[in-house]
N, C-alpha and C. Protein backbone atom coordinates (compact mmCIF):
# COMPACT_ATOMS: atom_id res chain seq x y z
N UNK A 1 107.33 -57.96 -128.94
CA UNK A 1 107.29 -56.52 -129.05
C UNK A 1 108.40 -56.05 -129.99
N UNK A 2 108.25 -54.76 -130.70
CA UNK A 2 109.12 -54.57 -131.86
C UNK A 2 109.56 -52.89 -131.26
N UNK A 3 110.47 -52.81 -131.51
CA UNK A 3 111.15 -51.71 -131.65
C UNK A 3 110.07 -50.07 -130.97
N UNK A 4 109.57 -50.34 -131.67
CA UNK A 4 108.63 -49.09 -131.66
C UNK A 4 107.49 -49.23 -130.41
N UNK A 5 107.38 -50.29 -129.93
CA UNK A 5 106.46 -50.14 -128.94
C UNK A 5 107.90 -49.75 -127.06
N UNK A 6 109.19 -49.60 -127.84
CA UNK A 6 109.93 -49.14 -126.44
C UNK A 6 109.99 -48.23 -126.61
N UNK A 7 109.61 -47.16 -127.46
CA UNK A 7 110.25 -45.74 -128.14
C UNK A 7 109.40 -44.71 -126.83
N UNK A 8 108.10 -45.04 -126.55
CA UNK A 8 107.36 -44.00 -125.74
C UNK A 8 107.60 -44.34 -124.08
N UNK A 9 108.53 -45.30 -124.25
CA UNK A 9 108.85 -45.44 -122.52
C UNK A 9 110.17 -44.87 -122.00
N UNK A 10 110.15 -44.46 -121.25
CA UNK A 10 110.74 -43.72 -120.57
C UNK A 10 112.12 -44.74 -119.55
N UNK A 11 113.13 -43.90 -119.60
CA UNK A 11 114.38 -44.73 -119.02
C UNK A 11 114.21 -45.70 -118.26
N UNK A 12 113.45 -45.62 -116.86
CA UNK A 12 113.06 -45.48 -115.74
C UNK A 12 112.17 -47.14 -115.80
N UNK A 13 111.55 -46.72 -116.85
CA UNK A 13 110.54 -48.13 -117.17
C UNK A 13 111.08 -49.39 -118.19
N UNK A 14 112.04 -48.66 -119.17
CA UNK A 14 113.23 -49.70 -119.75
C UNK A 14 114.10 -50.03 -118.61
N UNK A 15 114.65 -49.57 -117.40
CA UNK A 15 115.30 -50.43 -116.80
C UNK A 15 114.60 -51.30 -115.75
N UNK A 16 113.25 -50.82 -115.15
CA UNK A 16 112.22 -51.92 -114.91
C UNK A 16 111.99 -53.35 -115.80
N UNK A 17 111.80 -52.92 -117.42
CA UNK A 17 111.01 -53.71 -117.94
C UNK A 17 112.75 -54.91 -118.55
N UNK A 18 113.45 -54.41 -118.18
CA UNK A 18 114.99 -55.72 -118.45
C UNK A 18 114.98 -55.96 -117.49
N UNK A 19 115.20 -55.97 -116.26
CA UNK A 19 115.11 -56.63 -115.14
C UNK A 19 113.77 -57.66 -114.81
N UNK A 20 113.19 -57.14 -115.57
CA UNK A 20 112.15 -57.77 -115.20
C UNK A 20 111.97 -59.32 -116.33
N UNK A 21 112.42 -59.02 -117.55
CA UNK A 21 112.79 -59.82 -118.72
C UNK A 21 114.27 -60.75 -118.03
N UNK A 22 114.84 -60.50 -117.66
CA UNK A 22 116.68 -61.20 -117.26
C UNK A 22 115.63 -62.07 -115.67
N UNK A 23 114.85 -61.74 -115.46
CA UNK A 23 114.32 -62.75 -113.75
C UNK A 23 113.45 -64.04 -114.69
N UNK A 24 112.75 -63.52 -115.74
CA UNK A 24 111.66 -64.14 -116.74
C UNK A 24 112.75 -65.33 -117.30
N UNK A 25 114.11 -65.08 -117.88
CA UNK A 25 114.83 -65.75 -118.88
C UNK A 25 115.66 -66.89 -117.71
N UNK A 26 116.58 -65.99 -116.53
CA UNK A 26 116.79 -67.02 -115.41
C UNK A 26 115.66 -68.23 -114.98
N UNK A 27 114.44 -67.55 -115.01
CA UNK A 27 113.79 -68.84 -114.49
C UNK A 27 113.37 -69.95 -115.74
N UNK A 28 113.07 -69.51 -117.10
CA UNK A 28 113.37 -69.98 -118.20
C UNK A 28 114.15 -71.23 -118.55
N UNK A 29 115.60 -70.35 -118.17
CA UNK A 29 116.59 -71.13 -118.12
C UNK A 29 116.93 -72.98 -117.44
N UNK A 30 115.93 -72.31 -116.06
CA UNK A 30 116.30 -72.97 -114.56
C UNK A 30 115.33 -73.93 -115.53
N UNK A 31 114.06 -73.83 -115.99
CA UNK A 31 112.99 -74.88 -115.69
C UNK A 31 113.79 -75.36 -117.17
N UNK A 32 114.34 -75.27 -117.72
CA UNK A 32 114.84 -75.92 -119.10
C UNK A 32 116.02 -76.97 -118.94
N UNK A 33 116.39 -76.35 -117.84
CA UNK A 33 117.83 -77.25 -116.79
C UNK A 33 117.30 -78.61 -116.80
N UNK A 34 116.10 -78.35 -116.15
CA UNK A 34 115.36 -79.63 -115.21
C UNK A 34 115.01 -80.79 -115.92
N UNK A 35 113.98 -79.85 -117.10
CA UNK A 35 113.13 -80.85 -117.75
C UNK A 35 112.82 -79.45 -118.92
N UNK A 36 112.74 -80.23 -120.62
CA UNK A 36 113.01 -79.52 -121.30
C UNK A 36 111.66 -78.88 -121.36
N UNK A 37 111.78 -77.07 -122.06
CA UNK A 37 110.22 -76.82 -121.50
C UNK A 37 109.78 -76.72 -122.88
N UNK A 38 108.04 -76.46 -122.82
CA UNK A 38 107.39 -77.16 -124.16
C UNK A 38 107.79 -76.12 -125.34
N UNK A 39 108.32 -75.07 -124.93
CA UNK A 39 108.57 -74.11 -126.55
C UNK A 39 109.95 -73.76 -126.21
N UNK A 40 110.99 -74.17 -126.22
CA UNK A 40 112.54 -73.32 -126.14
C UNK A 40 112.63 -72.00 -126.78
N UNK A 41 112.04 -71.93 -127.90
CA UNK A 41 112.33 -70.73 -128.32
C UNK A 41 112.20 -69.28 -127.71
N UNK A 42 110.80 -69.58 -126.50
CA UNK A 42 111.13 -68.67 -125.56
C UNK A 42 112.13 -67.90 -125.15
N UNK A 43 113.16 -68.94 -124.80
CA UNK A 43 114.27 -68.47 -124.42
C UNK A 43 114.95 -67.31 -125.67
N UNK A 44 115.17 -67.81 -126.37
CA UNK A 44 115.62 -66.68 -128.03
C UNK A 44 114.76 -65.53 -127.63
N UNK A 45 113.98 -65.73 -127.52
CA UNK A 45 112.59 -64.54 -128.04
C UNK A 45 113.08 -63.91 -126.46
N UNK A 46 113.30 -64.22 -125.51
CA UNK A 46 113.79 -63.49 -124.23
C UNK A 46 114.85 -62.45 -124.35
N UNK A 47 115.99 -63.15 -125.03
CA UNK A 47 117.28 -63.16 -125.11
C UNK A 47 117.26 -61.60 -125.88
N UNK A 48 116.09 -62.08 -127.22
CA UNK A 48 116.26 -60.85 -127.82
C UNK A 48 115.74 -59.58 -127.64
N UNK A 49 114.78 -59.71 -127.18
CA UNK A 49 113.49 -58.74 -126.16
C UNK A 49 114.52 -57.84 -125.16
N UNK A 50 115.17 -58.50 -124.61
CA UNK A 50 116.60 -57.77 -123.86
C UNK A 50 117.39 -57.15 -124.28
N UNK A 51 117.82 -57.89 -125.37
CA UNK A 51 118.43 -56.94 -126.79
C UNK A 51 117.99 -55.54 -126.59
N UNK A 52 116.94 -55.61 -127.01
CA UNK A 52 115.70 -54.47 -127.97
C UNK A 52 115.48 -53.03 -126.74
N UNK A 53 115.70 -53.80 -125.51
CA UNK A 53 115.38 -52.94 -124.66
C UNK A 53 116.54 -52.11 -124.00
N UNK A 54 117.63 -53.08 -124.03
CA UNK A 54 119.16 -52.10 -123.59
C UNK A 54 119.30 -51.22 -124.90
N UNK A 55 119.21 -51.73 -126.18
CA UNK A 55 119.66 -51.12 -127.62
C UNK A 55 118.59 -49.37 -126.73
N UNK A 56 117.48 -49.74 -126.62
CA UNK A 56 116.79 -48.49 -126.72
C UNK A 56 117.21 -47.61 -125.34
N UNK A 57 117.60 -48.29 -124.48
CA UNK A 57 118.10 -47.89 -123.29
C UNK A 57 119.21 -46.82 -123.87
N UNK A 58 120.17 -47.26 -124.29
CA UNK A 58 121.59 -46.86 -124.69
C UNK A 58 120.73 -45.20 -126.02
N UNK A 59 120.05 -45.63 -126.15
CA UNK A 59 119.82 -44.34 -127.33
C UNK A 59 119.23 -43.08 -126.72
N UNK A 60 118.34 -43.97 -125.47
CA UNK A 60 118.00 -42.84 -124.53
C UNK A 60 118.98 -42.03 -123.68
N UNK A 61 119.79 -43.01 -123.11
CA UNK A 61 120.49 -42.29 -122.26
C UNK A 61 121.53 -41.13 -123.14
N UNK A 62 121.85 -41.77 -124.48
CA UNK A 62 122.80 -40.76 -125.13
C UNK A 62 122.02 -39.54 -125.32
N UNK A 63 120.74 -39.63 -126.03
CA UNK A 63 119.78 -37.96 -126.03
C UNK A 63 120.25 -37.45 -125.12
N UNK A 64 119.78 -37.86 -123.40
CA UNK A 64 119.95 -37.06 -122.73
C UNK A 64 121.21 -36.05 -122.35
């Protein structure tokens, strides 16, 4: 997801949708611990998705 598909969500659902991404990347993590999993890059693409969503978090909360 890029930038512009967090723009029409609302605070409420950016702090749903990182919590919900940081449980996705922990378990990520866990199964990569174990035994390596078939695409790592997942993990990046998690990492940054989290990024994307506090960055937009932080722009919202300043509007308000």
């Amino acid at each position: 997801m890029k930038k512009e598909d967090f723009k029409p969500m609302s605070a409420d659902e950016l702090r749903n949708e990182i919590t919900a991404e940081q449980d996705r990347l922990l378990k990520l993590r866990f199964a990569h611990a174990v035994s390596p999993i078939e695409n790592p890059m997942r993990i990046r693409e998690s990492r940054k998705r989290i990024a994307r969503l506090k960055t937009e978090l932080t722009v919202k909360t300043r509007q308000a």
